[in-house]
Protein backbone atom coordinates (compact mmCIF):
# COMPACT_ATOMS: atom_id res chain seq x y z
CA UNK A 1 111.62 -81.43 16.90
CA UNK A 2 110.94 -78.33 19.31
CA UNK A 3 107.75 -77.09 19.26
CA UNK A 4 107.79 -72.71 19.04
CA UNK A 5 106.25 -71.43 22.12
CA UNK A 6 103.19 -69.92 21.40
CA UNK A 7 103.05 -66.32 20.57
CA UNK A 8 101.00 -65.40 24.17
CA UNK A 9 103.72 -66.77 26.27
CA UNK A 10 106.43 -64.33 24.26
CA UNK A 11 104.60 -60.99 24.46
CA UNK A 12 104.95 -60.68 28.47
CA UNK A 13 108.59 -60.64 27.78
CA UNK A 14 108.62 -58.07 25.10
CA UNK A 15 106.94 -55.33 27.44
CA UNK A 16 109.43 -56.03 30.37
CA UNK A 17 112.32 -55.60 27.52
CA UNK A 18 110.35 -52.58 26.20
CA UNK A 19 110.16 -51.10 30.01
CA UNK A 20 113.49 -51.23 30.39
CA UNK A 21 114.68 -49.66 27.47
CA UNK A 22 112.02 -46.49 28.30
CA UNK A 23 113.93 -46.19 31.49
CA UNK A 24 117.15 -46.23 30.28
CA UNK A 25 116.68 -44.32 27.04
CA UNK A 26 114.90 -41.90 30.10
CA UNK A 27 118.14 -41.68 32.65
CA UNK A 28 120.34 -40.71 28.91
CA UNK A 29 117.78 -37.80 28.75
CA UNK A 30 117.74 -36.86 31.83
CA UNK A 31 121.33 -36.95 31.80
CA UNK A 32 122.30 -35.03 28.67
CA UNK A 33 119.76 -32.46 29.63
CA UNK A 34 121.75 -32.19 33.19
CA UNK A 35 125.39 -31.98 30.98
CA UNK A 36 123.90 -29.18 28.63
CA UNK A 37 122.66 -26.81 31.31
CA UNK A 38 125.97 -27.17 33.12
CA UNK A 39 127.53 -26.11 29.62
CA UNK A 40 125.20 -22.93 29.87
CA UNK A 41 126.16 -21.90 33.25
CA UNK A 42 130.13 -22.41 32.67
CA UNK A 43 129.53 -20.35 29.59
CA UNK A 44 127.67 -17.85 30.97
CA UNK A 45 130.10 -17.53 34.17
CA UNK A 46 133.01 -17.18 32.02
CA UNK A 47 130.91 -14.61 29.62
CA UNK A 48 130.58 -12.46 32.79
CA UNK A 49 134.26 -12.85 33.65
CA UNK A 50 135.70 -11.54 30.31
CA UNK A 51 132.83 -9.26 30.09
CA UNK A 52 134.19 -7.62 33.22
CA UNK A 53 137.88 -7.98 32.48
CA UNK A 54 137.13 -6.34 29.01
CA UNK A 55 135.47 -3.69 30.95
CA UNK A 56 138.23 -2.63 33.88
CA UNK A 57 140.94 -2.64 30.83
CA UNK A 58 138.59 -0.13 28.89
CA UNK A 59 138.38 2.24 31.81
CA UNK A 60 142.02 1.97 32.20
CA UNK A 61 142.61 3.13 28.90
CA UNK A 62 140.08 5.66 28.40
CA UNK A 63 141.17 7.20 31.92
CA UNK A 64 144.93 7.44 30.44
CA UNK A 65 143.33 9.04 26.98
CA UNK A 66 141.49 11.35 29.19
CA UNK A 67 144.61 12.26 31.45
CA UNK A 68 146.67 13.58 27.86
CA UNK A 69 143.76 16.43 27.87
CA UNK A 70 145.65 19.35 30.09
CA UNK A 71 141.96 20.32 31.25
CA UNK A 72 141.49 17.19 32.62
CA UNK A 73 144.75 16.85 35.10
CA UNK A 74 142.96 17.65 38.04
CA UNK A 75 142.97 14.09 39.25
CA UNK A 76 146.80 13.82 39.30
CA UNK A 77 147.37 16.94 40.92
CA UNK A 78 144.41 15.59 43.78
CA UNK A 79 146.38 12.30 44.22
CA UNK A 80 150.18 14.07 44.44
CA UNK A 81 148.48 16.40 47.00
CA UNK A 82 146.44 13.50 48.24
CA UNK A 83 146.79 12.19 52.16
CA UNK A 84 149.66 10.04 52.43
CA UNK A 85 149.25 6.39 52.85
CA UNK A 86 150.08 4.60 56.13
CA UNK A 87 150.03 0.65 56.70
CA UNK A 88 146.76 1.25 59.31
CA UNK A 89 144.88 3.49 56.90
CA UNK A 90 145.77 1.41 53.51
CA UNK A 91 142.59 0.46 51.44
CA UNK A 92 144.90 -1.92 49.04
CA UNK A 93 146.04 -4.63 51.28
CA UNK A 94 148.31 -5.27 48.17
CA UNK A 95 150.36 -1.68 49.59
CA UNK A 96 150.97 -2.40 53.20
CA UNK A 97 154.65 -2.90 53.71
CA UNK A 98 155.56 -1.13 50.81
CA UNK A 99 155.73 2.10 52.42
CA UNK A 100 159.63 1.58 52.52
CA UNK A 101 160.23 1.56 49.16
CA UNK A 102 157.59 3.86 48.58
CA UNK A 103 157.70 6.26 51.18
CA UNK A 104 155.69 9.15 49.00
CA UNK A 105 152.67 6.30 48.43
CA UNK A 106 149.67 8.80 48.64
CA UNK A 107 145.95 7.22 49.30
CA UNK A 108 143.49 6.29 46.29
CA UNK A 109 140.87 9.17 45.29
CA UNK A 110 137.99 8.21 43.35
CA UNK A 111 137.73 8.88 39.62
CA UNK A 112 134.44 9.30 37.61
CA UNK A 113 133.63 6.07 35.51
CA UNK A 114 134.17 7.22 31.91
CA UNK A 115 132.79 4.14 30.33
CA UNK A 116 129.46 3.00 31.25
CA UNK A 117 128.41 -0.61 32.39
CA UNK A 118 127.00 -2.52 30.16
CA UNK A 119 123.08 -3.33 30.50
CA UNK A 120 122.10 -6.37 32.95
CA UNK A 121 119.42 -7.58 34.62
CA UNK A 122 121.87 -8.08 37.63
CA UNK A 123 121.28 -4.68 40.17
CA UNK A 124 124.98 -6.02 41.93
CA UNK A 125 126.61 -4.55 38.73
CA UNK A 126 129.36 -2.04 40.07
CA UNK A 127 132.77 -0.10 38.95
CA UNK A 128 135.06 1.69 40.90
CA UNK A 129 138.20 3.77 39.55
CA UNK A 130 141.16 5.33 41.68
CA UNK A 131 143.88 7.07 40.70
CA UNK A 132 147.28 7.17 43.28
CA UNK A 133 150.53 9.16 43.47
CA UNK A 134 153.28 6.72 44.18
CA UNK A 135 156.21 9.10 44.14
CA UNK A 136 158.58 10.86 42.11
CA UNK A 137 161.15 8.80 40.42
CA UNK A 138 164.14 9.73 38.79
CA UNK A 139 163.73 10.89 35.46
CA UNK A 140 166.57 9.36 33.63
CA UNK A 141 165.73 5.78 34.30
CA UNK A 142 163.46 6.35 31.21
CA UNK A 143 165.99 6.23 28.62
CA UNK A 144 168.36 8.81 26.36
CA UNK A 145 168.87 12.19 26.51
CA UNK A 146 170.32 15.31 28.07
CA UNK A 147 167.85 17.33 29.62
CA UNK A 148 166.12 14.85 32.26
CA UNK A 149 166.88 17.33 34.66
CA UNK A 150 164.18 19.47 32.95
CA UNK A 151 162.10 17.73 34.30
CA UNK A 152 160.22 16.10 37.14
CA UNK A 153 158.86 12.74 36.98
CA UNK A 154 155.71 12.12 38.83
CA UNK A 155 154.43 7.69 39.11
CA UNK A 156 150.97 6.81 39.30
CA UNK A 157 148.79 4.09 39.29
CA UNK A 158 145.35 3.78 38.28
CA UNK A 159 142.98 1.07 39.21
CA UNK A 160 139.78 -0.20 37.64
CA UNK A 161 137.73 -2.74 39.67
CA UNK A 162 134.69 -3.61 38.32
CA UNK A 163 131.83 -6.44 39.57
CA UNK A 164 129.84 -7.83 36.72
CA UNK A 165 127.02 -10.73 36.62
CA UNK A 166 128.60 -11.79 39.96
CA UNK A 167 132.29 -11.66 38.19
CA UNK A 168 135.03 -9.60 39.53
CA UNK A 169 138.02 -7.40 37.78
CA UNK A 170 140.50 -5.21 39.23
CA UNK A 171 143.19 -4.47 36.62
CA UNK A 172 145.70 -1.48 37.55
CA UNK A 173 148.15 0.04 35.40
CA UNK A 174 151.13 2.15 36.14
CA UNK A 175 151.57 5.99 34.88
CA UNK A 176 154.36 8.17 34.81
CA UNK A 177 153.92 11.62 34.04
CA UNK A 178 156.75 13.97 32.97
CA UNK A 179 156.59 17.70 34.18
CA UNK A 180 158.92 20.86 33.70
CA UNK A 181 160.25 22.29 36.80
């Protein structure tokens, strides 16, 4: 028969097995609290991002609601009349080259921000809207009818770019405004 080793000899061994499990239960801490604040900062980052996309496409449409107010044309009468676009003075490198099937392309003025930013504690918060004649266009491209040659039809675009909790937007959105000649 085996003797039991006495109870002194075992409790060494317990604290070594106890030690280790404290440092390992420690490292799954450490780790889950290293998983959970990467979680925060994907969520914020992508809170930003559709914050700021949410934003440009807001201005966009607010700018077109404001545009069916005759008083407040002004802007697309500035951008028809507006200096006309060249590829060494083009802001949008998105436009250079296009100047042959565009050959009216006018340069981007500056529209006032109808919307406001929403509130952040980040100061590199920014939105900037431009409006742009692109050209006439023939009028009967746009469907049925008879008296197209009524009328004029004057293409836009407008452009909403807007930086938010270090995400970026810039949406545009293409206008075409009918006028009798």
């Amino acid at each position: 028969m085996q003797s039991l080793r006495p109870l002194q000899r075992q409790a060494g061994a317990t604290l070594i097995v106890a030690l280790v499990f404290l440092v390992v239960l420690t490292a799954a801490g450490i780790t889950a609290v290293r998983f959970a604040t990467n979680d925060e900062r994907m969520a914020s980052s992508n809170q930003f991002r559709n914050t700021a996309y949410q934003q440009s496409q807001t201005e966009i449409r607010s700018q077109l609601l404001s545009l069916n107010v005759v008083a407040n044309r002004q802007p697309l009468m500035s951008a028809t009349n507006g200096t006309a676009a060249t590829s060494t003075n083009e802001d949008d490198p998105n436009w250079v080259n296009s100047l042959s099937r565009f050959p009216s392309l006018r340069r981007p003025i500056s529209l006032t921000s109808i919307v406001p930013l929403p509130t952040s504690s980040n100061s590199d918060n920014s939105q900037t809207n431009t409006i742009r004649s692109v050209g006439q266009l023939d009028c009967a491209s746009f469907g049925k009818g008879y008296s197209f040659g009524n009328y004029t039809c004057q293409q836009y675009e407008i452009k909403a770019t807007t930086r938010f909790g270090g995400a970026f937007s810039d949406q545009a959105q293409g206008l075409v405004f009918f006028n009798l000649k």
